[in-house]
PDB file of N, CA and C in Angstrom:
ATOM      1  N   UNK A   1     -34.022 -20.744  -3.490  1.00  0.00           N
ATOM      2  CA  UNK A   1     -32.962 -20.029  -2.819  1.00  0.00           C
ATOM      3  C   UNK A   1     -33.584 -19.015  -1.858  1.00  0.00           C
ATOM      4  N   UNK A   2     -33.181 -19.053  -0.803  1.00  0.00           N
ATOM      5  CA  UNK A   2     -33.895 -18.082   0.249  1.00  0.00           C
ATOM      6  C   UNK A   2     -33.199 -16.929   0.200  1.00  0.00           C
ATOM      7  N   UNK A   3     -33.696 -16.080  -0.183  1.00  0.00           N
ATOM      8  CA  UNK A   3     -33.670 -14.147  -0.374  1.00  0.00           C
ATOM      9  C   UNK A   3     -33.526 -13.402   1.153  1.00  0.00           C
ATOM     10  N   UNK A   4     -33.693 -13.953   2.311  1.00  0.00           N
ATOM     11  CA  UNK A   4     -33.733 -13.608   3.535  1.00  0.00           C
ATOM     12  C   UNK A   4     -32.832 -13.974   4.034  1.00  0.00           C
ATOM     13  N   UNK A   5     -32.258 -13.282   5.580  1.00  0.00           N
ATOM     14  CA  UNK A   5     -31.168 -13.396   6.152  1.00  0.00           C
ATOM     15  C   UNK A   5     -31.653 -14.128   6.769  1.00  0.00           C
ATOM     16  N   UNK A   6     -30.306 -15.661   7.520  1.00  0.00           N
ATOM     17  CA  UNK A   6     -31.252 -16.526   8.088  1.00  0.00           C
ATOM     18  C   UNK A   6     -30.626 -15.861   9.873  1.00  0.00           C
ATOM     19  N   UNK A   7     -30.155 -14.597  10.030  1.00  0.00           N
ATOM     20  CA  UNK A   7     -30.082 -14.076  11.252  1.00  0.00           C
ATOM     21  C   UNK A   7     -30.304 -12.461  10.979  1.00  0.00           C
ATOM     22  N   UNK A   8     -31.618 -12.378  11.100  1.00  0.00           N
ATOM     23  CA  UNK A   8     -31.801 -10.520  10.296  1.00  0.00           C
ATOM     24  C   UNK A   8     -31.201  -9.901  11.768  1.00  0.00           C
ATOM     25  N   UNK A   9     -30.915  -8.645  11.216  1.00  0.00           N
ATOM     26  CA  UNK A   9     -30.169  -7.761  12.110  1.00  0.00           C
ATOM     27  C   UNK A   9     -31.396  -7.578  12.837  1.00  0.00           C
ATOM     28  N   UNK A  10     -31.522  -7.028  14.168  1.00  0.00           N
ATOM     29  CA  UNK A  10     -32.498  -6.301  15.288  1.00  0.00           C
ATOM     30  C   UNK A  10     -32.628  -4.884  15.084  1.00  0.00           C
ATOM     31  N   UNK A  11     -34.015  -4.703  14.540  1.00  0.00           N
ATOM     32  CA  UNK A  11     -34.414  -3.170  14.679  1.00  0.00           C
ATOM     33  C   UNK A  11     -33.461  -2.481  15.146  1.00  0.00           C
ATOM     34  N   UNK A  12     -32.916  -2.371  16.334  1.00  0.00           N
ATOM     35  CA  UNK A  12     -32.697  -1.547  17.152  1.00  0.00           C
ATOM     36  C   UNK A  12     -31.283  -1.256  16.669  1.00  0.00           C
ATOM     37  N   UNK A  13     -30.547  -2.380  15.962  1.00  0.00           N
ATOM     38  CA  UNK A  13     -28.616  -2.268  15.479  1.00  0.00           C
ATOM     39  C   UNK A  13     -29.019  -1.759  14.151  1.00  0.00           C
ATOM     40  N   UNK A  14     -30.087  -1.713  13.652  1.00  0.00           N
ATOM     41  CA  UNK A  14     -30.412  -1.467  12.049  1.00  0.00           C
ATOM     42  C   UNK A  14     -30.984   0.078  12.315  1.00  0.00           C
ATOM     43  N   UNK A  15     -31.192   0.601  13.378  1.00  0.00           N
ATOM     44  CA  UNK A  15     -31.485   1.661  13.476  1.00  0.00           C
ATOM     45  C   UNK A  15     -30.203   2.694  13.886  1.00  0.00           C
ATOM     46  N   UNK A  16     -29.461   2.052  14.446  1.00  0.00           N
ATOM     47  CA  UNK A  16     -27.620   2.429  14.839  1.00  0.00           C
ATOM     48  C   UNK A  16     -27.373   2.829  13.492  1.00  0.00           C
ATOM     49  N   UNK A  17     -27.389   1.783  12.813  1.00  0.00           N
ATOM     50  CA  UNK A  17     -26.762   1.652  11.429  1.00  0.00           C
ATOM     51  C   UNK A  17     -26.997   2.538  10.435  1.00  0.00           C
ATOM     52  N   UNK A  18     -28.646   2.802  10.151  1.00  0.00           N
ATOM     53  CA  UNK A  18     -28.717   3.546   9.366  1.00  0.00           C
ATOM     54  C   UNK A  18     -28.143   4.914   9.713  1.00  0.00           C
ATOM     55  N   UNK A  19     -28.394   5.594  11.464  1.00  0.00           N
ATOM     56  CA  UNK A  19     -28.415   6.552  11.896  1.00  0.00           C
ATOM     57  C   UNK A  19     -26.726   7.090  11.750  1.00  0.00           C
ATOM     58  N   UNK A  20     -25.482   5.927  11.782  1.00  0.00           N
ATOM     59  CA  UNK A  20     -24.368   6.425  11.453  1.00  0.00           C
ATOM     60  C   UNK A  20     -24.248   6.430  10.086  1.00  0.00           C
ATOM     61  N   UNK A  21     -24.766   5.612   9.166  1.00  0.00           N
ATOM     62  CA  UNK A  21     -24.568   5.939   7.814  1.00  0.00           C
ATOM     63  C   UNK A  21     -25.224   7.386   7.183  1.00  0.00           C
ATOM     64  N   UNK A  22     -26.538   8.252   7.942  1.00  0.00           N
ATOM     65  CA  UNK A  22     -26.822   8.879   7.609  1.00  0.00           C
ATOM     66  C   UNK A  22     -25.975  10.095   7.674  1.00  0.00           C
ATOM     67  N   UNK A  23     -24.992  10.167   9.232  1.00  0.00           N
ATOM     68  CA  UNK A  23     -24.344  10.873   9.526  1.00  0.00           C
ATOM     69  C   UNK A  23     -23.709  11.535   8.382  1.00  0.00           C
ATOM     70  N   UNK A  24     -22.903  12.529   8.104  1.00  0.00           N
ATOM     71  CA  UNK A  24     -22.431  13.821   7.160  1.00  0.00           C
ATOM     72  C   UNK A  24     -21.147  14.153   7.387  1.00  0.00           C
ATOM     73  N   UNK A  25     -20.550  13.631   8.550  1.00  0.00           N
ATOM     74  CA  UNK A  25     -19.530  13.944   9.027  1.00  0.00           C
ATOM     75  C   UNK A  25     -18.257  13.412   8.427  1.00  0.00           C
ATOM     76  N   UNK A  26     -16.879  14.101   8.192  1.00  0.00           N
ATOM     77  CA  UNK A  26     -15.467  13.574   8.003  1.00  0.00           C
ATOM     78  C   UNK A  26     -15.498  12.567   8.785  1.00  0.00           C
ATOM     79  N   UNK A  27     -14.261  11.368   8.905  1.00  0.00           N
ATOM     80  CA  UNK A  27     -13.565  10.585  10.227  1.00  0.00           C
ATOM     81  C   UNK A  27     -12.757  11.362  10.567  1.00  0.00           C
ATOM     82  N   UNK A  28     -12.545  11.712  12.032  1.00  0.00           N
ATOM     83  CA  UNK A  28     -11.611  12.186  12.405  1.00  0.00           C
ATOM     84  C   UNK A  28     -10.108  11.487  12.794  1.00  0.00           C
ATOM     85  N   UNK A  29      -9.124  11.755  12.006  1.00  0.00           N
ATOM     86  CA  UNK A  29      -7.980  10.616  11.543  1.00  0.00           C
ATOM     87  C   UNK A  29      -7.328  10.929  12.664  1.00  0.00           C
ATOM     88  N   UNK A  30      -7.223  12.371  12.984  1.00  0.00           N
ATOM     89  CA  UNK A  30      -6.301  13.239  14.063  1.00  0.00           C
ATOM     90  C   UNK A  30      -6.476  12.540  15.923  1.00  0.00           C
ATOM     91  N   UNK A  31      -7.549  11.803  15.724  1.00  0.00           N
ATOM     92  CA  UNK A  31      -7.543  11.603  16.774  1.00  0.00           C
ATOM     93  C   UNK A  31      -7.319  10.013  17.518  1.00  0.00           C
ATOM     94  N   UNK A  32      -7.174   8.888  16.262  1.00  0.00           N
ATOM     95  CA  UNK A  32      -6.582   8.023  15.964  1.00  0.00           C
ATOM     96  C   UNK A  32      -5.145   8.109  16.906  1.00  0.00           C
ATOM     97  N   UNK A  33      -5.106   7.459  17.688  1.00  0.00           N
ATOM     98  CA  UNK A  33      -3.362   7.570  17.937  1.00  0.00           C
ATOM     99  C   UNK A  33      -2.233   6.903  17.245  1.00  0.00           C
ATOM    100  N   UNK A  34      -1.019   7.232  16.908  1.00  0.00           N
ATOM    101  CA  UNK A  34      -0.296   6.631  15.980  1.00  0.00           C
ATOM    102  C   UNK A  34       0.057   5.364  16.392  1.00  0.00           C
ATOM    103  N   UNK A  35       0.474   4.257  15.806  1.00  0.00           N
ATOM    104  CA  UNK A  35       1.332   3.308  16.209  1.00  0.00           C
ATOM    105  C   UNK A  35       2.390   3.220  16.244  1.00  0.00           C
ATOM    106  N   UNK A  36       2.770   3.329  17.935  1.00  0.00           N
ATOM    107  CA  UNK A  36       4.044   3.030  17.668  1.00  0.00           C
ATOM    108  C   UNK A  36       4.153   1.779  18.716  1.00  0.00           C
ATOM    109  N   UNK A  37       5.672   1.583  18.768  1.00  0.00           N
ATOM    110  CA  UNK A  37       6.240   0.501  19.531  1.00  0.00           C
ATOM    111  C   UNK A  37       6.571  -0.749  19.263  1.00  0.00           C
ATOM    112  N   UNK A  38       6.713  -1.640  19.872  1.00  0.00           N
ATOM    113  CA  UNK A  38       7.877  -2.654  19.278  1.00  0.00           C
ATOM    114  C   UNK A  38       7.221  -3.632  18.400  1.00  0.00           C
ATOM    115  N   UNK A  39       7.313  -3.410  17.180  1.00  0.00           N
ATOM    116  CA  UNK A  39       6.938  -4.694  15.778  1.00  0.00           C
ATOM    117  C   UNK A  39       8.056  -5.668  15.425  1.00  0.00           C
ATOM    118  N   UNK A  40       8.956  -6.187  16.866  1.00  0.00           N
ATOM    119  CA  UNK A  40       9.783  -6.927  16.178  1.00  0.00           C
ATOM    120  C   UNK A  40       8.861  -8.072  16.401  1.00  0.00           C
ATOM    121  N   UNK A  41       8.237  -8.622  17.093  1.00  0.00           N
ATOM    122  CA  UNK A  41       7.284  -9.860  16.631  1.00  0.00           C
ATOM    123  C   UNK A  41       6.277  -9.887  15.907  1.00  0.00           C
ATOM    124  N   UNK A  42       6.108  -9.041  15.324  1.00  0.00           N
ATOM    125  CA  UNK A  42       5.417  -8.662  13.734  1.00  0.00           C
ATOM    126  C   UNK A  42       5.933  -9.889  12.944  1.00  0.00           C
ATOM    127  N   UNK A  43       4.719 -10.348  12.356  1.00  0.00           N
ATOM    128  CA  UNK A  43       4.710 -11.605  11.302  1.00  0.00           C
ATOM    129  C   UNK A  43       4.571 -11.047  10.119  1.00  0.00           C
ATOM    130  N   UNK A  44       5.014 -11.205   8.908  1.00  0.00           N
ATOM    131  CA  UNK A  44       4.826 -10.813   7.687  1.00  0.00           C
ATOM    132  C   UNK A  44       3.197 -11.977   7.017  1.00  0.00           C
ATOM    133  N   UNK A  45       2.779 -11.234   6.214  1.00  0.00           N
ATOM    134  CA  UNK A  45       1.795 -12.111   5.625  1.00  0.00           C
ATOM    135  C   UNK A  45       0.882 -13.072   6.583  1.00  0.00           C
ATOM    136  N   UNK A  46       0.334 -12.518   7.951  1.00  0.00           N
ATOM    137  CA  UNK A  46      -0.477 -13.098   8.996  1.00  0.00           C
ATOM    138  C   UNK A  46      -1.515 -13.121   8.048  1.00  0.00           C
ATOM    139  N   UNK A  47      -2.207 -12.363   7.628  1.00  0.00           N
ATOM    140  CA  UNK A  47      -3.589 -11.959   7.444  1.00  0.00           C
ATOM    141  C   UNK A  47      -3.837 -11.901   5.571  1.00  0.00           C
ATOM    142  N   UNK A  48      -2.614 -11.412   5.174  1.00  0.00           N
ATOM    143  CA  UNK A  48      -2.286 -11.900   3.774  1.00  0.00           C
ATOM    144  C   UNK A  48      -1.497 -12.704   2.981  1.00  0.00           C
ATOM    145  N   UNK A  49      -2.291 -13.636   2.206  1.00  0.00           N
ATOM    146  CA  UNK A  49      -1.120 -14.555   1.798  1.00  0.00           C
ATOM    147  C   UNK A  49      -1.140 -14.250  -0.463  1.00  0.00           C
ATOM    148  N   UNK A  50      -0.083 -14.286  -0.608  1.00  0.00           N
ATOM    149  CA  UNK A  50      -0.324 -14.307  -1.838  1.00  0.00           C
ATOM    150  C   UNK A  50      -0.829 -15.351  -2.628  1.00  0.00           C
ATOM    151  N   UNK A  51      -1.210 -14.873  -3.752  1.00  0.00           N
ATOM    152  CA  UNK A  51      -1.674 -16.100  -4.433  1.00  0.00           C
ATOM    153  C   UNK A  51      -0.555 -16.787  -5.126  1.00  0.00           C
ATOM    154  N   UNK A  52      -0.501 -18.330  -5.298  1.00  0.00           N
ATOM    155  CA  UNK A  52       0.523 -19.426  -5.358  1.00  0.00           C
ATOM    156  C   UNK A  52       0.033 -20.101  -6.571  1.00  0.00           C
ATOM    157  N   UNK A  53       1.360 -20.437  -7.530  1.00  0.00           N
ATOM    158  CA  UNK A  53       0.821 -21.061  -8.434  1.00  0.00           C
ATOM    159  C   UNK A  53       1.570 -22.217  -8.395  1.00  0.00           C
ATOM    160  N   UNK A  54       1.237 -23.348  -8.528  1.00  0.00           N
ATOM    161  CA  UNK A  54       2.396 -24.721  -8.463  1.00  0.00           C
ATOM    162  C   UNK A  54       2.690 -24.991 -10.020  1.00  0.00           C
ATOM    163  N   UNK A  55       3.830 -24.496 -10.465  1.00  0.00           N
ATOM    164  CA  UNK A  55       5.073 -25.222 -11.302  1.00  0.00           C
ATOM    165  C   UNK A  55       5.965 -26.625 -10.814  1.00  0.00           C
ATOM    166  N   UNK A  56       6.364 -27.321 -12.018  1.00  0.00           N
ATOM    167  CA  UNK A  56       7.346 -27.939 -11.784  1.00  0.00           C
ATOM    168  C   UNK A  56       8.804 -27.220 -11.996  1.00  0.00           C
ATOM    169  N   UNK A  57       9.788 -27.227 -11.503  1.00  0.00           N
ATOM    170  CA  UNK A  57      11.090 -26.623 -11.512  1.00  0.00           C
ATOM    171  C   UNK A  57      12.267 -27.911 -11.064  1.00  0.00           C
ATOM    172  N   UNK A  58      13.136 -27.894 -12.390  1.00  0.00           N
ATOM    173  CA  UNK A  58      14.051 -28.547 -12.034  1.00  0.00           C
ATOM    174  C   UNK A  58      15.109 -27.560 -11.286  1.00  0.00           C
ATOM    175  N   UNK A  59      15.284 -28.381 -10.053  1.00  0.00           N
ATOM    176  CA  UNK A  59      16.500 -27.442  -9.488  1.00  0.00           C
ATOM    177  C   UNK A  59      17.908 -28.199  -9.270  1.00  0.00           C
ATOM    178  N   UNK A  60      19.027 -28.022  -9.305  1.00  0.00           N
ATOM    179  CA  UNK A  60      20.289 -28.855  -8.666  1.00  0.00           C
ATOM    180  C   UNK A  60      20.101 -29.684  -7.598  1.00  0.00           C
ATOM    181  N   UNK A  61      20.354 -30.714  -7.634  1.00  0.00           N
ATOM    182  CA  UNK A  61      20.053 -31.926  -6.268  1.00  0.00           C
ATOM    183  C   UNK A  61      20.569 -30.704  -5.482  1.00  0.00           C
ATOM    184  N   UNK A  62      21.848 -30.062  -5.306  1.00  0.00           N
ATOM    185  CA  UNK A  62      22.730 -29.644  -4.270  1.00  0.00           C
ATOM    186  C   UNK A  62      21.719 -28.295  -3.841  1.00  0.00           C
ATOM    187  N   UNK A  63      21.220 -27.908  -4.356  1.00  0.00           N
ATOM    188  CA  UNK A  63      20.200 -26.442  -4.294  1.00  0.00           C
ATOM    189  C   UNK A  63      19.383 -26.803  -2.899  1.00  0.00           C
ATOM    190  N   UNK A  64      18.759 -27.918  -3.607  1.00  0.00           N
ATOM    191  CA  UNK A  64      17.341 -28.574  -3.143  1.00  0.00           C
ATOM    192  C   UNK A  64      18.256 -29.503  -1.727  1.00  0.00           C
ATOM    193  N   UNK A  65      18.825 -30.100  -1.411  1.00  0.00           N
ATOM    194  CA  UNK A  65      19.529 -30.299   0.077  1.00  0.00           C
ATOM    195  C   UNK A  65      19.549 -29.554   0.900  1.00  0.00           C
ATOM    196  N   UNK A  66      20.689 -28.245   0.127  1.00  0.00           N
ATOM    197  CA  UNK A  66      21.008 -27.223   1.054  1.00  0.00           C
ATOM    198  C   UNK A  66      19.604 -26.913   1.758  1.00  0.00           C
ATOM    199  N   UNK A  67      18.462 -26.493   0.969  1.00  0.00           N
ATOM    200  CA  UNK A  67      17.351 -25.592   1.601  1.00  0.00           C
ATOM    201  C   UNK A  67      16.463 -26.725   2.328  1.00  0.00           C
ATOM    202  N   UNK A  68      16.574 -27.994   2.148  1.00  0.00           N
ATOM    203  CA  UNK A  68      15.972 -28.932   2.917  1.00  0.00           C
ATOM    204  C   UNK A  68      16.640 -29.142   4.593  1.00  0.00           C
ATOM    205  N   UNK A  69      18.070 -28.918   4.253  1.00  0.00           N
ATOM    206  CA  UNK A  69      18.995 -28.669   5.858  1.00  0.00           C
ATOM    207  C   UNK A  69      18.931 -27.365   6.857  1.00  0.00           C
ATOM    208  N   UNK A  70      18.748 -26.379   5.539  1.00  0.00           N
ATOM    209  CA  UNK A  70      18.855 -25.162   6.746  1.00  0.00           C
ATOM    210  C   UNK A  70      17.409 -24.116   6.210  1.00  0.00           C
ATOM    211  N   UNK A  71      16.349 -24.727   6.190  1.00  0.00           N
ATOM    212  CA  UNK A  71      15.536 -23.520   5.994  1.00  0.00           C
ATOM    213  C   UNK A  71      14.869 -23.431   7.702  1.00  0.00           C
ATOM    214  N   UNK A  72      14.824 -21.869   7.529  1.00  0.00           N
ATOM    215  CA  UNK A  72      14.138 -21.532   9.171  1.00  0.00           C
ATOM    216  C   UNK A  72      13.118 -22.414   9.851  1.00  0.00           C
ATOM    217  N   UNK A  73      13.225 -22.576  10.973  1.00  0.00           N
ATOM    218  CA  UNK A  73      12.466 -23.357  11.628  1.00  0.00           C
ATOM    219  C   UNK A  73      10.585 -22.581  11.828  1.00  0.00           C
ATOM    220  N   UNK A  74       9.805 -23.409  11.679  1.00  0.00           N
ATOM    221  CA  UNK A  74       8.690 -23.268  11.482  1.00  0.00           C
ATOM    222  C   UNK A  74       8.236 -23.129   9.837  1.00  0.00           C
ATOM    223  N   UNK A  75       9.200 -23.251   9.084  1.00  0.00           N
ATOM    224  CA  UNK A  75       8.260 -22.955   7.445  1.00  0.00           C
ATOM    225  C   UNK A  75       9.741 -24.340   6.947  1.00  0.00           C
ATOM    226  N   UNK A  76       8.473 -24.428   5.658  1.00  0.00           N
ATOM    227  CA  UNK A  76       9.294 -25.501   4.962  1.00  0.00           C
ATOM    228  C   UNK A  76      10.592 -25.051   3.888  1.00  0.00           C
ATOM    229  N   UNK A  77      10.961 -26.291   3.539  1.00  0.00           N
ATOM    230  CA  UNK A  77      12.333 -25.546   2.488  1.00  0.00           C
ATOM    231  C   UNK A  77      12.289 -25.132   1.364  1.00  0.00           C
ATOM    232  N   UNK A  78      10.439 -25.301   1.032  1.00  0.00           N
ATOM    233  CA  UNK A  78       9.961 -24.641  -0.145  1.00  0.00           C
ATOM    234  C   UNK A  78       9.545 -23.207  -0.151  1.00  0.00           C
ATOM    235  N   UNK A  79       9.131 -22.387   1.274  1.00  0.00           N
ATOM    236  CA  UNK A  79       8.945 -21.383   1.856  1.00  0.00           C
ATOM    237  C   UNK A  79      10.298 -20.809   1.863  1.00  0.00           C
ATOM    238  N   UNK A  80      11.383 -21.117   2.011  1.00  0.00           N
ATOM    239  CA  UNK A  80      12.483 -20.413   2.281  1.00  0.00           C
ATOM    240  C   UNK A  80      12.993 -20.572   0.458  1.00  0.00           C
ATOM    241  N   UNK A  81      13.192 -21.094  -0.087  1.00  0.00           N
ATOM    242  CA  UNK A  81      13.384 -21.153  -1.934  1.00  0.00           C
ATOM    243  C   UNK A  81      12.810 -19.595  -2.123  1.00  0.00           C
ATOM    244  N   UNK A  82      11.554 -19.716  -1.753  1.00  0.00           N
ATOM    245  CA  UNK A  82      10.833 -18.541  -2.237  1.00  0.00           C
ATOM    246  C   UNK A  82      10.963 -17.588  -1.695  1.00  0.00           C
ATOM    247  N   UNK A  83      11.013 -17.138  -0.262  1.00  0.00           N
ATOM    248  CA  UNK A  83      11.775 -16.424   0.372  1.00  0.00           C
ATOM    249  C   UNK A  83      13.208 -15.723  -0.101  1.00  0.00           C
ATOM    250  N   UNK A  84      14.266 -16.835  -0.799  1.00  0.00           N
ATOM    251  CA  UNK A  84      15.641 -16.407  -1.292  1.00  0.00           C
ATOM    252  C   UNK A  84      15.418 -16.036  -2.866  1.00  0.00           C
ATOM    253  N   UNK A  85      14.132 -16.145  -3.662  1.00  0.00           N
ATOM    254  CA  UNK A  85      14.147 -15.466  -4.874  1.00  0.00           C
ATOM    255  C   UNK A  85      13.665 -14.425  -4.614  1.00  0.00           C
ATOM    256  N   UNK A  86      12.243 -13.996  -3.632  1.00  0.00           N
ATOM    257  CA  UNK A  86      12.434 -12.670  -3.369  1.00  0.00           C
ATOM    258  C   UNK A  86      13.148 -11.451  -3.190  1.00  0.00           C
ATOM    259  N   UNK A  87      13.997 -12.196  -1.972  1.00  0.00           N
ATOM    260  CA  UNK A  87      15.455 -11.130  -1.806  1.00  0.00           C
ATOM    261  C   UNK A  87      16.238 -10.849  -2.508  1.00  0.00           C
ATOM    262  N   UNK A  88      16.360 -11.894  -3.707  1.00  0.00           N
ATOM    263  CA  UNK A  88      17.251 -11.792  -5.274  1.00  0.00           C
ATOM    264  C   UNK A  88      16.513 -10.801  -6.033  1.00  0.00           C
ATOM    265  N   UNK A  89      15.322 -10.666  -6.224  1.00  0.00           N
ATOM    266  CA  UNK A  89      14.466 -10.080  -6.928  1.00  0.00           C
ATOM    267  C   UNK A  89      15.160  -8.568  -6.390  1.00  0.00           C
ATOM    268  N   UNK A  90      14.201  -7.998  -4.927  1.00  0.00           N
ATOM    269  CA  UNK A  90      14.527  -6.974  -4.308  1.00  0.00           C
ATOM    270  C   UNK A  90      15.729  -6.247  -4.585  1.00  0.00           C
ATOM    271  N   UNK A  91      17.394  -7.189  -4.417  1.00  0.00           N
ATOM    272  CA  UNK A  91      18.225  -6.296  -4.374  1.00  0.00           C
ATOM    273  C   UNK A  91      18.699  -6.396  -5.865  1.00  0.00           C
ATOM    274  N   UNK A  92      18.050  -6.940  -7.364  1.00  0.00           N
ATOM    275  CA  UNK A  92      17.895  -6.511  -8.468  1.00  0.00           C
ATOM    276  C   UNK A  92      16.954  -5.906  -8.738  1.00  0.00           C
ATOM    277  N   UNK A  93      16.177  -5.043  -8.667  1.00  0.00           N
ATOM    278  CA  UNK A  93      15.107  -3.899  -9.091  1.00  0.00           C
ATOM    279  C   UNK A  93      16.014  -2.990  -9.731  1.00  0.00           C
ATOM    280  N   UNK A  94      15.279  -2.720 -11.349  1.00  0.00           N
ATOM    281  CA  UNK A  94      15.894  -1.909 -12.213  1.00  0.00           C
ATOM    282  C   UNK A  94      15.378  -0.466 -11.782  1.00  0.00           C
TER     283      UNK A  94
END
Protein backbone atom coordinates (compact mmCIF):
# COMPACT_ATOMS: atom_id res chain seq x y z
CA UNK A 1 0.00 0.00 0.00
CA UNK A 2 1.63 3.26 -0.89
CA UNK A 3 1.89 5.69 2.27
CA UNK A 4 2.57 8.69 -0.20
CA UNK A 5 0.46 11.12 -1.97
CA UNK A 6 0.36 10.17 -5.52
CA UNK A 7 0.01 14.28 -6.14
CA UNK A 8 2.08 15.83 -3.00
CA UNK A 9 1.13 19.34 -2.43
CA UNK A 10 4.07 22.05 -3.73
CA UNK A 11 6.31 23.48 -1.13
CA UNK A 12 5.21 26.65 -1.82
CA UNK A 13 0.88 25.83 -1.11
CA UNK A 14 2.27 23.73 1.94
CA UNK A 15 3.97 26.70 3.05
CA UNK A 16 0.49 28.94 2.58
CA UNK A 17 -0.94 26.27 4.52
CA UNK A 18 0.96 25.84 7.33
CA UNK A 19 1.45 29.74 7.55
CA UNK A 20 -2.59 30.17 7.77
CA UNK A 21 -2.98 27.34 10.09
CA UNK A 22 -0.37 28.84 12.26
CA UNK A 23 -2.25 32.05 12.23
CA UNK A 24 -4.02 32.94 15.97
CA UNK A 25 -6.59 34.87 14.69
CA UNK A 26 -10.76 34.73 15.17
CA UNK A 27 -12.75 34.48 11.49
CA UNK A 28 -14.12 37.48 11.00
CA UNK A 29 -18.03 36.51 10.54
CA UNK A 30 -18.94 40.42 10.51
CA UNK A 31 -17.58 40.82 7.42
CA UNK A 32 -19.15 37.92 5.54
CA UNK A 33 -22.09 39.57 3.79
CA UNK A 34 -25.51 38.21 4.56
CA UNK A 35 -27.55 36.32 2.11
CA UNK A 36 -30.04 37.65 0.85
CA UNK A 37 -32.30 37.54 -2.25
CA UNK A 38 -34.39 35.46 -4.24
CA UNK A 39 -34.26 31.46 -3.09
CA UNK A 40 -37.31 30.71 -4.93
CA UNK A 41 -35.22 28.42 -7.26
CA UNK A 42 -33.63 26.95 -4.33
CA UNK A 43 -33.70 23.08 -4.58
CA UNK A 44 -34.21 21.24 -1.41
CA UNK A 45 -31.72 18.32 -0.79
CA UNK A 46 -29.16 19.42 -3.92
CA UNK A 47 -26.17 18.56 -2.00
CA UNK A 48 -27.95 16.40 0.71
CA UNK A 49 -29.75 13.42 0.32
CA UNK A 50 -31.00 11.31 3.13
CA UNK A 51 -30.31 8.01 3.78
CA UNK A 52 -33.07 5.46 2.17
CA UNK A 53 -34.03 2.29 3.28
CA UNK A 54 -36.10 -0.02 0.78
CA UNK A 55 -39.20 -1.74 2.49
CA UNK A 56 -41.88 -3.55 0.97
CA UNK A 57 -45.32 -1.67 1.67
CA UNK A 58 -48.57 -2.80 0.71
CA UNK A 59 -50.46 0.20 -0.38
CA UNK A 60 -54.26 0.50 -1.96
CA UNK A 61 -54.13 -0.12 -5.81
CA UNK A 62 -56.14 3.39 -5.71
CA UNK A 63 -53.21 5.14 -3.48
CA UNK A 64 -50.55 3.82 -5.77
CA UNK A 65 -52.49 5.20 -9.31
CA UNK A 66 -53.36 8.35 -7.91
CA UNK A 67 -49.47 9.14 -7.17
CA UNK A 68 -48.41 7.37 -10.42
CA UNK A 69 -50.92 10.14 -12.39
CA UNK A 70 -50.15 13.21 -10.62
CA UNK A 71 -46.77 13.20 -8.94
CA UNK A 72 -44.67 16.48 -9.88
CA UNK A 73 -42.95 16.49 -12.91
CA UNK A 74 -39.26 15.70 -12.73
CA UNK A 75 -39.36 13.12 -9.58
CA UNK A 76 -41.09 9.84 -9.53
CA UNK A 77 -44.42 8.76 -7.77
CA UNK A 78 -42.33 7.16 -5.23
CA UNK A 79 -40.59 10.62 -4.44
CA UNK A 80 -43.85 12.31 -4.10
CA UNK A 81 -45.43 9.13 -1.54
CA UNK A 82 -42.60 10.27 0.48
CA UNK A 83 -42.85 13.72 0.03
CA UNK A 84 -46.87 13.39 1.24
CA UNK A 85 -45.77 11.35 4.50
CA UNK A 86 -43.48 14.01 5.33
CA UNK A 87 -46.00 16.77 5.24
CA UNK A 88 -48.34 14.33 7.30
CA UNK A 89 -45.60 13.87 9.69
CA UNK A 90 -44.84 17.86 9.92
CA UNK A 91 -48.37 19.04 10.42
CA UNK A 92 -48.65 16.07 13.25
CA UNK A 93 -45.63 16.95 15.50
CA UNK A 94 -46.55 16.43 19.14
Amino acid sequence: MKKEHSNPVPPEVQAEIDALAAADRPIRTDLIPEATGDWSAARRGLFYRPIKQQITLRLDADLIDWFKRNHLQGEGYQTSINRALREYIAQHQL
